[in-house]
PDB file of N, CA and C in Angstrom:
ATOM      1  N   UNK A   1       0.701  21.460 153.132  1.00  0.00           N
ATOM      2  CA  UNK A   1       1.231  20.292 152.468  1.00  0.00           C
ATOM      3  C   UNK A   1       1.421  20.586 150.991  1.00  0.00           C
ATOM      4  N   UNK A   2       2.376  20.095 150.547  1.00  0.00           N
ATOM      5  CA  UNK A   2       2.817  20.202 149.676  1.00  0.00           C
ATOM      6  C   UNK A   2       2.280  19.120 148.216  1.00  0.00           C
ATOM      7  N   UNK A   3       1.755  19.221 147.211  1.00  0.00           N
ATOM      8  CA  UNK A   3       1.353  18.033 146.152  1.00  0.00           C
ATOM      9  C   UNK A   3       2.791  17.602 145.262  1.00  0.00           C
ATOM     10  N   UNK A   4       2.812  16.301 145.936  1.00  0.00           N
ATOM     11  CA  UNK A   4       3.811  15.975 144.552  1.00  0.00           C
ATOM     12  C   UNK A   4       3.200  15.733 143.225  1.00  0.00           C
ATOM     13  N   UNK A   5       4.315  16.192 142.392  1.00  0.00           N
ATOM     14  CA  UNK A   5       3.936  16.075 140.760  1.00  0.00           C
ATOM     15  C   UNK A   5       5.008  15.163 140.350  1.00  0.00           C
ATOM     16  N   UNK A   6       3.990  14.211 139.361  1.00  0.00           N
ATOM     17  CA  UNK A   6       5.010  13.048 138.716  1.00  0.00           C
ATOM     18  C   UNK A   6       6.353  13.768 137.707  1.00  0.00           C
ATOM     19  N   UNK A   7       7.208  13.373 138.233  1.00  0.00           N
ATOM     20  CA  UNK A   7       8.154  14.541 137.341  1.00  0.00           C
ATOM     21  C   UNK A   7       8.394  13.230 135.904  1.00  0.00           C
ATOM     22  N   UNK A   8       8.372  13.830 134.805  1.00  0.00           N
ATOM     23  CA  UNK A   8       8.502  13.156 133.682  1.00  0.00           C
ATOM     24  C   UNK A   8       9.974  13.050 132.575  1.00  0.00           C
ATOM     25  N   UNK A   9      10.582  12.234 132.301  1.00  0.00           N
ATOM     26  CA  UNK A   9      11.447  13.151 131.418  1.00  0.00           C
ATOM     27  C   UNK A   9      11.108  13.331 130.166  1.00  0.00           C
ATOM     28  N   UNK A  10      11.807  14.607 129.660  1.00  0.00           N
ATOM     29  CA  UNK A  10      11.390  15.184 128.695  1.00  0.00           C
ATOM     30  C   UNK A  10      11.047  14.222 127.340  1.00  0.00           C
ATOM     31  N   UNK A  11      10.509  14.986 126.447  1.00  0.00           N
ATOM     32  CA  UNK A  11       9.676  13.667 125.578  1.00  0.00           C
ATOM     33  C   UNK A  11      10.952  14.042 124.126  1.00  0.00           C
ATOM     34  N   UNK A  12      11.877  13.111 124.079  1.00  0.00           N
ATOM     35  CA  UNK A  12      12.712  13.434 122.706  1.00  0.00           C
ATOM     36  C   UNK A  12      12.228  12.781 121.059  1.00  0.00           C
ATOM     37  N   UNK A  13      11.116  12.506 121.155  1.00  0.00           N
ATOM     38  CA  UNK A  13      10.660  12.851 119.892  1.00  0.00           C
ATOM     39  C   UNK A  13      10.671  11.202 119.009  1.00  0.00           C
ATOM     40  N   UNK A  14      11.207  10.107 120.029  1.00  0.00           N
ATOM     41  CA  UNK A  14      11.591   8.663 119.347  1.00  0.00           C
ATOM     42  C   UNK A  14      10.337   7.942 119.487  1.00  0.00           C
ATOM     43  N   UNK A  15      10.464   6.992 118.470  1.00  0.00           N
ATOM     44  CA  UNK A  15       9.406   5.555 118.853  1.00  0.00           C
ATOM     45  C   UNK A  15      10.261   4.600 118.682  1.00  0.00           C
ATOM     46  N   UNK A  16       9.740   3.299 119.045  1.00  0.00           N
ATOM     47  CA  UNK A  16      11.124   2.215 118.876  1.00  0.00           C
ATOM     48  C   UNK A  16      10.282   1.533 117.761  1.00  0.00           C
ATOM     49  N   UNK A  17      11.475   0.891 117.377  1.00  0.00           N
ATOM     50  CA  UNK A  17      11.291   0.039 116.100  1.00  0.00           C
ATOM     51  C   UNK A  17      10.652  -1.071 116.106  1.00  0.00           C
ATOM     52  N   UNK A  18       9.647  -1.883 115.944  1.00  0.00           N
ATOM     53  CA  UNK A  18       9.144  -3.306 116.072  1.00  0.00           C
ATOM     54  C   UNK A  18       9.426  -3.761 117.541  1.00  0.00           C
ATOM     55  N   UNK A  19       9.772  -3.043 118.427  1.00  0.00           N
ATOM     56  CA  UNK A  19       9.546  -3.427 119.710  1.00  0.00           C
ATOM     57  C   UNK A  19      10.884  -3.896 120.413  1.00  0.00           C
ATOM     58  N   UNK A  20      12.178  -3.231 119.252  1.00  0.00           N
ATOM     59  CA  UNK A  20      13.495  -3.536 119.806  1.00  0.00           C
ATOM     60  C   UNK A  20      13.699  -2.231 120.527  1.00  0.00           C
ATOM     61  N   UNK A  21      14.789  -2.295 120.448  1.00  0.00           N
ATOM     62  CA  UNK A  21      15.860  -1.143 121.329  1.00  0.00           C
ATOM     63  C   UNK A  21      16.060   0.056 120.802  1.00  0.00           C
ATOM     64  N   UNK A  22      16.342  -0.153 119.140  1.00  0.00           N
ATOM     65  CA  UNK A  22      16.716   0.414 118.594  1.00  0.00           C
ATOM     66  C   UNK A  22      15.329   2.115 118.638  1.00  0.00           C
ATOM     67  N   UNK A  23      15.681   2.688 118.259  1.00  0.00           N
ATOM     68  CA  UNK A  23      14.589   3.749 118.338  1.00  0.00           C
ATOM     69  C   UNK A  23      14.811   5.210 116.982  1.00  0.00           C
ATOM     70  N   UNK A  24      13.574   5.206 116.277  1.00  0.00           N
ATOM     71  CA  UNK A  24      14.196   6.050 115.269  1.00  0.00           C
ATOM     72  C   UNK A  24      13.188   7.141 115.109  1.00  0.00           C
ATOM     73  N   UNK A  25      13.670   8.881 115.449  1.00  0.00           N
ATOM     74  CA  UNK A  25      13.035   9.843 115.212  1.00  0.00           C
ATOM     75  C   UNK A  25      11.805  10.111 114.482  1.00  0.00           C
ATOM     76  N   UNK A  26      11.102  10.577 115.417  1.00  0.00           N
ATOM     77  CA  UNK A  26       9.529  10.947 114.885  1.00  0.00           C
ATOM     78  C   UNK A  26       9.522  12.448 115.247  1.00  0.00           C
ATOM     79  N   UNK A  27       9.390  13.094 113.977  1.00  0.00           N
ATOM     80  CA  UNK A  27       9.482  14.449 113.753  1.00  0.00           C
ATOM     81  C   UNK A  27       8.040  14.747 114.394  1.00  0.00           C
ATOM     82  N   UNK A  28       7.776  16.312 114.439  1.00  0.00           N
ATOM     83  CA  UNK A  28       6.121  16.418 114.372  1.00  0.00           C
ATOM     84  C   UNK A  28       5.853  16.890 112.948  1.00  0.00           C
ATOM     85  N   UNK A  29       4.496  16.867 112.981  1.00  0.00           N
ATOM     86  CA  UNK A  29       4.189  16.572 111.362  1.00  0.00           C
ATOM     87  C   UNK A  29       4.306  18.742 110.969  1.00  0.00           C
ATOM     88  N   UNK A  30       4.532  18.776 110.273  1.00  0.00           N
ATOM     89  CA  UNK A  30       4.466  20.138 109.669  1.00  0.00           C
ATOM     90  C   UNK A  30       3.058  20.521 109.087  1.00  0.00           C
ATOM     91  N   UNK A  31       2.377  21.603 109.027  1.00  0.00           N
ATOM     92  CA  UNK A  31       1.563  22.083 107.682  1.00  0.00           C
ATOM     93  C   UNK A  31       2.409  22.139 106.686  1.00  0.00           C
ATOM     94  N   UNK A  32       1.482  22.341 105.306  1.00  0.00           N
ATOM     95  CA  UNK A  32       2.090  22.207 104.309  1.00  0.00           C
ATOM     96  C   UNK A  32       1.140  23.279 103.342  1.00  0.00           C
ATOM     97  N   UNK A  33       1.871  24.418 103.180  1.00  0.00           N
ATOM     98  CA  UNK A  33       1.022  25.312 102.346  1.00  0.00           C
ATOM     99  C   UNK A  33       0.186  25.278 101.372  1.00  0.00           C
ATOM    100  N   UNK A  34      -0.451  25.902 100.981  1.00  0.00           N
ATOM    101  CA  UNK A  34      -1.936  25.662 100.441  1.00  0.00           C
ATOM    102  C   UNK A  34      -1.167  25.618  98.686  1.00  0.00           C
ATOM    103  N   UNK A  35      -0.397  25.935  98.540  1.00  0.00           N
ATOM    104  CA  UNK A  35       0.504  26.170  96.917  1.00  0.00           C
ATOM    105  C   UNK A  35       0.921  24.370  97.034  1.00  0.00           C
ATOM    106  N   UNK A  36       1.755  24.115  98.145  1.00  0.00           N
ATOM    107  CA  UNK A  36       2.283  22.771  98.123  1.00  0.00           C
ATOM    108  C   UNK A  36       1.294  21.632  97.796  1.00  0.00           C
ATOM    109  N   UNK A  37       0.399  21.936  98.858  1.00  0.00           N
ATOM    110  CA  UNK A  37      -0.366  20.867  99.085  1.00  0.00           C
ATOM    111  C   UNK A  37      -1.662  20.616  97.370  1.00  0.00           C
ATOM    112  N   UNK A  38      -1.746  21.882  96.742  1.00  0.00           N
ATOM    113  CA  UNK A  38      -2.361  21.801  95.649  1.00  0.00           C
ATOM    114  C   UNK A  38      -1.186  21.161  94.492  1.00  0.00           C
ATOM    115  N   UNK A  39      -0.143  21.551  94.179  1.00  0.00           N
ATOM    116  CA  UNK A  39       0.971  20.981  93.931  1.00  0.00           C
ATOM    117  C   UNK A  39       1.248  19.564  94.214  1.00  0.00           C
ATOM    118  N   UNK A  40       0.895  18.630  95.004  1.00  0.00           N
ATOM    119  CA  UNK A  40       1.410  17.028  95.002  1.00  0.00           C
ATOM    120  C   UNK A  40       0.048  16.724  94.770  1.00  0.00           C
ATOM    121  N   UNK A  41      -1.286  17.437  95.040  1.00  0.00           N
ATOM    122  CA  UNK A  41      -2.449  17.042  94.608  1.00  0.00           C
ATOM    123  C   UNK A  41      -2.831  16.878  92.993  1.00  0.00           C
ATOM    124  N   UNK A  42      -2.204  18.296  92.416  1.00  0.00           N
ATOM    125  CA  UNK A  42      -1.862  18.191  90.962  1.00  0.00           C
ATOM    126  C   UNK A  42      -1.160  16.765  90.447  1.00  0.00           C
ATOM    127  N   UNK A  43       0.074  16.544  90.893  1.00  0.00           N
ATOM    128  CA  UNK A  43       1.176  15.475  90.396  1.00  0.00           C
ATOM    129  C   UNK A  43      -0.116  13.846  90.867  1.00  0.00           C
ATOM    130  N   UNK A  44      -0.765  13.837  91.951  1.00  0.00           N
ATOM    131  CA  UNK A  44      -0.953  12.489  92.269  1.00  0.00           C
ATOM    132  C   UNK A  44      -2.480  12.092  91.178  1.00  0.00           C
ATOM    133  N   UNK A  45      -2.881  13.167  91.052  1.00  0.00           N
ATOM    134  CA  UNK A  45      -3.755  13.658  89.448  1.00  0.00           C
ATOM    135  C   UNK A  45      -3.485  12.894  88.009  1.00  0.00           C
ATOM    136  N   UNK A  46      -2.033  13.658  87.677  1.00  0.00           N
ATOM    137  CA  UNK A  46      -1.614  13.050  86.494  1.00  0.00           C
ATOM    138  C   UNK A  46      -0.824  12.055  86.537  1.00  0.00           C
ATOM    139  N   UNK A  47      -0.902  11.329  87.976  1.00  0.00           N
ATOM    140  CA  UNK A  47      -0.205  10.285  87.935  1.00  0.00           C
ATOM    141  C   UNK A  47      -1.546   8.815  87.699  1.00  0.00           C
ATOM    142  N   UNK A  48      -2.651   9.675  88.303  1.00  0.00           N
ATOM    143  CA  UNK A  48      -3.671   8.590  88.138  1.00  0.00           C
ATOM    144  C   UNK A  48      -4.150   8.374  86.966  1.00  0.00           C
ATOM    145  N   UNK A  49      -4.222   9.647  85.783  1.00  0.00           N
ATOM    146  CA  UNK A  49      -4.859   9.265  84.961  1.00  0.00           C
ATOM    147  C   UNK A  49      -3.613   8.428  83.752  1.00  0.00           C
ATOM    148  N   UNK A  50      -2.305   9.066  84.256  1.00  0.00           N
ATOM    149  CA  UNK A  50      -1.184   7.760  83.334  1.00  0.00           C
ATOM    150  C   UNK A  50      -1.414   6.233  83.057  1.00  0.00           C
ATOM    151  N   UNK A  51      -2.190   6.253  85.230  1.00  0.00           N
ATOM    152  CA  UNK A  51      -2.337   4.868  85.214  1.00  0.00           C
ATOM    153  C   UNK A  51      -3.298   4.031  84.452  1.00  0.00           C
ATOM    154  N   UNK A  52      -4.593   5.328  84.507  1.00  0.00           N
ATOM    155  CA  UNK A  52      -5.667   4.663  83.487  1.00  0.00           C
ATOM    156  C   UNK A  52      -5.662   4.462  82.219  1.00  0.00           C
ATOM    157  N   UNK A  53      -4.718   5.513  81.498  1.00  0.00           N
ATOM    158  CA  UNK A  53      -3.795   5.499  80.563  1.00  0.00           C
ATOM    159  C   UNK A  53      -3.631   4.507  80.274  1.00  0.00           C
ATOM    160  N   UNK A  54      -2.813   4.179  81.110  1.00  0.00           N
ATOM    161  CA  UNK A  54      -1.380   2.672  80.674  1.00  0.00           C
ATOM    162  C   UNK A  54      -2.219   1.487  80.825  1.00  0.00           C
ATOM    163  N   UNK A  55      -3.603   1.060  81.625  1.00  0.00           N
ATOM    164  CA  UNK A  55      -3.971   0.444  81.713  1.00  0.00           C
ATOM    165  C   UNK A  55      -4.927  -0.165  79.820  1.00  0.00           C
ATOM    166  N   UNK A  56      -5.922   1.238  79.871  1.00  0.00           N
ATOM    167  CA  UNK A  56      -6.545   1.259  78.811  1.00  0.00           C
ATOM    168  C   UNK A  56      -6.100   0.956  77.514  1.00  0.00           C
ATOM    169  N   UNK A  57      -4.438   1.666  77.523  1.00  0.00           N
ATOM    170  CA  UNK A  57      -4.190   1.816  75.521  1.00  0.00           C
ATOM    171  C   UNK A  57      -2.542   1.437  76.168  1.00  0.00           C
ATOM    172  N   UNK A  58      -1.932   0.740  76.751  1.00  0.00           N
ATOM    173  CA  UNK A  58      -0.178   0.953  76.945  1.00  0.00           C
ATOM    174  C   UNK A  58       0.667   1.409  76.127  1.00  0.00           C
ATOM    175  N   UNK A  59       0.558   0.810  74.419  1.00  0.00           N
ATOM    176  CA  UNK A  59       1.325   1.596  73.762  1.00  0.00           C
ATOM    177  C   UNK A  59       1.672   2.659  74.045  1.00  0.00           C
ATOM    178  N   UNK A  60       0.335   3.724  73.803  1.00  0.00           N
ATOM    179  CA  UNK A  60      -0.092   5.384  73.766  1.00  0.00           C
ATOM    180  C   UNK A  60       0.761   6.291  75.003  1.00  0.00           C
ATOM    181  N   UNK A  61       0.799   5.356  75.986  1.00  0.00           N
ATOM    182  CA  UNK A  61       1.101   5.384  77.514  1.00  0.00           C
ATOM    183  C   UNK A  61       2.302   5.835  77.102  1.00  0.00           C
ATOM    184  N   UNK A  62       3.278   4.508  76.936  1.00  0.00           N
ATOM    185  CA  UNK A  62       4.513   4.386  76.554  1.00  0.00           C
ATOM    186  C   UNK A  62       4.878   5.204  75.383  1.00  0.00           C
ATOM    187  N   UNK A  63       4.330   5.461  74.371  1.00  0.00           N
ATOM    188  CA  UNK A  63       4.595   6.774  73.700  1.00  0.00           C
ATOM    189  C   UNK A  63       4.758   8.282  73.742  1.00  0.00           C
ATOM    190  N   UNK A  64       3.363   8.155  74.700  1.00  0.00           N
ATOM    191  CA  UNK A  64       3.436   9.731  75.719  1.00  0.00           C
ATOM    192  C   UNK A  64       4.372   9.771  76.720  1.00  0.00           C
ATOM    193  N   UNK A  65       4.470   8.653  77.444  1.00  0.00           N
ATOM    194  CA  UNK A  65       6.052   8.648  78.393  1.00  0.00           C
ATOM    195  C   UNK A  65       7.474   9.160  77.543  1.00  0.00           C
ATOM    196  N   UNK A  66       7.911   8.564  76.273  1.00  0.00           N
ATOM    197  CA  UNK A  66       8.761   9.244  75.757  1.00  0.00           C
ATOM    198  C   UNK A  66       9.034  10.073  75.343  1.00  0.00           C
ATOM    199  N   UNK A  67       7.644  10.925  74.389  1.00  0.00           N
ATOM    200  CA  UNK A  67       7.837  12.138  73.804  1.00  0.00           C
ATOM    201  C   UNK A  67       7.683  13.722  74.802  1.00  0.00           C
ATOM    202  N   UNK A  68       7.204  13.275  76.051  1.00  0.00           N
ATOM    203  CA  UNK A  68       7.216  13.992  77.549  1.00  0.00           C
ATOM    204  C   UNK A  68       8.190  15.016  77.345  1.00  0.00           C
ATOM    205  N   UNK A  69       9.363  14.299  77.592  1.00  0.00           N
ATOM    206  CA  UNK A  69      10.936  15.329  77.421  1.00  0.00           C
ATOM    207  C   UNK A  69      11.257  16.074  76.624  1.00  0.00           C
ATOM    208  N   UNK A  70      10.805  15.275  75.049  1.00  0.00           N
ATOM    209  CA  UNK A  70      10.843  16.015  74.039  1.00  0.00           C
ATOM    210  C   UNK A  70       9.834  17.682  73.921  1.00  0.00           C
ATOM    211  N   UNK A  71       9.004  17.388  74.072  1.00  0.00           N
ATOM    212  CA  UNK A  71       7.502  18.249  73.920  1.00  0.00           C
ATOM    213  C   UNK A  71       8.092  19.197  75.021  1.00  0.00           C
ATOM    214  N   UNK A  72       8.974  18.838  76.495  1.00  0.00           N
ATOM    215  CA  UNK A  72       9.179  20.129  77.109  1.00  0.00           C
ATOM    216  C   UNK A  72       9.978  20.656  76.625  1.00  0.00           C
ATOM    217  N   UNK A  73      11.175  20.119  76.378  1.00  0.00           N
ATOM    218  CA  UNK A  73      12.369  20.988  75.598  1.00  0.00           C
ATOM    219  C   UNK A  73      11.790  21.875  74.295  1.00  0.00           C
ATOM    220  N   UNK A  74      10.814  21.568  73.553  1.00  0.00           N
ATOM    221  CA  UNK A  74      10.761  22.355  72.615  1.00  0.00           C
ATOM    222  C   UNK A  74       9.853  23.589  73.342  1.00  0.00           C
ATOM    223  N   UNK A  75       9.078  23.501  74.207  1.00  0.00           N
ATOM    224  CA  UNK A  75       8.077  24.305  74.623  1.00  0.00           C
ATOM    225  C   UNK A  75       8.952  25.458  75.687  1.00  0.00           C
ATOM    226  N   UNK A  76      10.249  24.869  76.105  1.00  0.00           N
ATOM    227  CA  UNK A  76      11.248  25.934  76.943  1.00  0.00           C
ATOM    228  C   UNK A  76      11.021  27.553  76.789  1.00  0.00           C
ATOM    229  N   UNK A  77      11.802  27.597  75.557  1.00  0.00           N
ATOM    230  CA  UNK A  77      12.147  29.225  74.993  1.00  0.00           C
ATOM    231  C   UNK A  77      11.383  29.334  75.283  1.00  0.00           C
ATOM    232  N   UNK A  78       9.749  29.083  75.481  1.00  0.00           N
ATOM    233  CA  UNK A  78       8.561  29.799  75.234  1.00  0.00           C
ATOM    234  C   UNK A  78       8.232  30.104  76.423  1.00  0.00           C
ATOM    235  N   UNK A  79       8.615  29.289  77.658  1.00  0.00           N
ATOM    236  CA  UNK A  79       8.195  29.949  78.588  1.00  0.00           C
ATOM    237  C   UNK A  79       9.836  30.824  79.217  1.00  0.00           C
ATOM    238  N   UNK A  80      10.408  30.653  78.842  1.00  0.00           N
ATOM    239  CA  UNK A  80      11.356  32.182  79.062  1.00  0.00           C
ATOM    240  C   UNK A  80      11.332  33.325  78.225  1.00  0.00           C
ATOM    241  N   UNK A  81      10.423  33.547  76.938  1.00  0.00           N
ATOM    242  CA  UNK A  81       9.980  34.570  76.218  1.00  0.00           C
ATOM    243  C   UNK A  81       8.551  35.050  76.965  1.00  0.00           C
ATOM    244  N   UNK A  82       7.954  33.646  77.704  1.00  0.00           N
ATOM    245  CA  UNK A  82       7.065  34.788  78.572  1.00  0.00           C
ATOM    246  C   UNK A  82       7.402  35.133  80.187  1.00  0.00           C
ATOM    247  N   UNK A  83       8.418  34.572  80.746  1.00  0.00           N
ATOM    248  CA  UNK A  83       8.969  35.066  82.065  1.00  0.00           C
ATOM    249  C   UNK A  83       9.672  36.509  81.300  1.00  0.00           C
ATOM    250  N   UNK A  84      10.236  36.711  80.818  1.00  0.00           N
ATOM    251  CA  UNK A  84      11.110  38.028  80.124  1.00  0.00           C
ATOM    252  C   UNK A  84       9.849  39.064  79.990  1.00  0.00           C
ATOM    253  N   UNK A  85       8.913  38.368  79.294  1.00  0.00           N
ATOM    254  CA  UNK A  85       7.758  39.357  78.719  1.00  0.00           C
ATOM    255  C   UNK A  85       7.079  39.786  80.158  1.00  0.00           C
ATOM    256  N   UNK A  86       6.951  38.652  81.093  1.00  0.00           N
ATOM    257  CA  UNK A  86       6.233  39.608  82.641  1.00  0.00           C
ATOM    258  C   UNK A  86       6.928  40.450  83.137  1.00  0.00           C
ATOM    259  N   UNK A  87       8.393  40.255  83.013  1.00  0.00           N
ATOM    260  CA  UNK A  87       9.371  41.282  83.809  1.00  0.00           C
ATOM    261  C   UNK A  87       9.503  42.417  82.938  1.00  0.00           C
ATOM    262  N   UNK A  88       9.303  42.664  82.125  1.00  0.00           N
ATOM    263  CA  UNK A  88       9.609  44.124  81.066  1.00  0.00           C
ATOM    264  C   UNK A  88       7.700  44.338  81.493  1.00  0.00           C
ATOM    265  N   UNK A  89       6.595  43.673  81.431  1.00  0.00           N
ATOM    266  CA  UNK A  89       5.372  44.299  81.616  1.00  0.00           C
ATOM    267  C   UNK A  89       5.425  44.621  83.125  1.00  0.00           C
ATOM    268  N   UNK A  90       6.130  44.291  83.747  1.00  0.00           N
ATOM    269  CA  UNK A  90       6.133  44.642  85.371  1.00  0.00           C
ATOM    270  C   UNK A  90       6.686  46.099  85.554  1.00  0.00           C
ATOM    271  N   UNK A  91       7.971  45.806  84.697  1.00  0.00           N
ATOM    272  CA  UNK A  91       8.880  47.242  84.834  1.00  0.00           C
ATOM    273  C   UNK A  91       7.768  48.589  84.412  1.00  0.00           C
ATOM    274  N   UNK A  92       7.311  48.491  83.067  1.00  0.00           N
ATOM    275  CA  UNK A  92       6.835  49.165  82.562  1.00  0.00           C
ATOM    276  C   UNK A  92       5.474  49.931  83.650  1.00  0.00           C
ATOM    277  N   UNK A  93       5.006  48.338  84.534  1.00  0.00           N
ATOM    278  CA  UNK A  93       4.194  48.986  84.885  1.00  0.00           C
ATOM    279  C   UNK A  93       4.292  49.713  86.665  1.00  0.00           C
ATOM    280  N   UNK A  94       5.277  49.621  86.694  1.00  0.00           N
ATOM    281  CA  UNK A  94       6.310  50.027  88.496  1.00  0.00           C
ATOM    282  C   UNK A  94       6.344  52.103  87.468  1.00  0.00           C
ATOM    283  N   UNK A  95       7.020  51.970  86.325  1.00  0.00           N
ATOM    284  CA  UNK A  95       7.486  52.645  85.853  1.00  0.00           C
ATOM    285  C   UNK A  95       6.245  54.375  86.180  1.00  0.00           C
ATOM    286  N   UNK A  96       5.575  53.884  85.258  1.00  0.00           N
ATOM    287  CA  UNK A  96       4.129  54.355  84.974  1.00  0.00           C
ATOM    288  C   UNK A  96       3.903  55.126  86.598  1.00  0.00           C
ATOM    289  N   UNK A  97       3.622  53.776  87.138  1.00  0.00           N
ATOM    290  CA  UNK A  97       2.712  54.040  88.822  1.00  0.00           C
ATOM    291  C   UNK A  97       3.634  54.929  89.660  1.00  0.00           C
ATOM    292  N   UNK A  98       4.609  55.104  89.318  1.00  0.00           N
ATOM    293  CA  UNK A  98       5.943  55.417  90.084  1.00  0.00           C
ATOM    294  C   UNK A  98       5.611  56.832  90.770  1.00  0.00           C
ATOM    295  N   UNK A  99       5.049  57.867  89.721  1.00  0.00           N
ATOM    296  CA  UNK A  99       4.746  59.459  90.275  1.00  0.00           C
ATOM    297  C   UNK A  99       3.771  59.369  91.211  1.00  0.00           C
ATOM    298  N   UNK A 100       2.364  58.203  91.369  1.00  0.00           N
ATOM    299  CA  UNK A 100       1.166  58.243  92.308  1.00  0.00           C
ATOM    300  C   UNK A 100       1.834  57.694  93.378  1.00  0.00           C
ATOM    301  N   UNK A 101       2.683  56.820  92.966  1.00  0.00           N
ATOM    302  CA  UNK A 101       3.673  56.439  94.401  1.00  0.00           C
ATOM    303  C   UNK A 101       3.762  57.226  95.072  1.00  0.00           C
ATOM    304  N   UNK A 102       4.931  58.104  94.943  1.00  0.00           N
ATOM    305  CA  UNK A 102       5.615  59.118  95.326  1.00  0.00           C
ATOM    306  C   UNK A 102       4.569  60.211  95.958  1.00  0.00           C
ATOM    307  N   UNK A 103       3.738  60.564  95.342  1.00  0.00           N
ATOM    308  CA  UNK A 103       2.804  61.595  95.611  1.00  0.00           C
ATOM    309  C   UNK A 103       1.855  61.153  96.668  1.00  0.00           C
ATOM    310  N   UNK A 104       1.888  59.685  97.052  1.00  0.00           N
ATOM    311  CA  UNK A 104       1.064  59.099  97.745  1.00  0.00           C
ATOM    312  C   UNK A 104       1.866  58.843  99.504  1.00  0.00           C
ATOM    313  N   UNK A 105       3.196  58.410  99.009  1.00  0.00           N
ATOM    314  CA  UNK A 105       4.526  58.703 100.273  1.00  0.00           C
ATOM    315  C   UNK A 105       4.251  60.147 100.832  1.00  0.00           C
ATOM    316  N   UNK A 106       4.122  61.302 100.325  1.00  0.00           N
ATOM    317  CA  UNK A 106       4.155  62.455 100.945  1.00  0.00           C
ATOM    318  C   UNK A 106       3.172  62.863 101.422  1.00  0.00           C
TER     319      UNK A 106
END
């Protein structure tokens, strides 16, 4: 004898909306890398202490909210004088290592 098995159809990934018809995609959830996930942990950080910020002193809040843009634009060049400065200390140092390389390939 043979066992029947409940045959199912396949599961496409929907839930319905408040219990209408309508039905709208439910992804599965992803990981989220350990860089990312420290990254929105960072941002939800300085978003809390804005709030305590804005709560405590608002002016100060609202002052630091504007001069934000300013303070990065001036601080720019500086971090492309040090992205430039890692890539010439990188070269230099590929440069150097280059013969133990080689001697290490053979």
């Amino acid at each position: 004898m043979r066992s029947e098995q409940a045959v199912t159809a396949p599961s496409d990934h929907r839930t319905p909306i408040n219990g209408t018809d309508m039905c709208m995609p439910s992804y599965p959830r992803m990981e989220r890398s350990g860089r990312e996930r420290a990254a929105r942990t960072e941002a939800m950080v300085k978003f809390l202490l804005f709030c305590i910020l804005f709560v405590l002193c608002w002016p100060l809040a609202l002052v630091a909210l504007a001069l934000y843009p300013l303070v990065w634009l001036l601080l720019l060049p500086f971090r492309v004088v040090g992205i430039a400065v890692g890539g010439v200390l990188e070269l230099v140092s590929a440069i150097i290592t280059l013969p133990a390389r080689v001697i290490r390939a053979l």
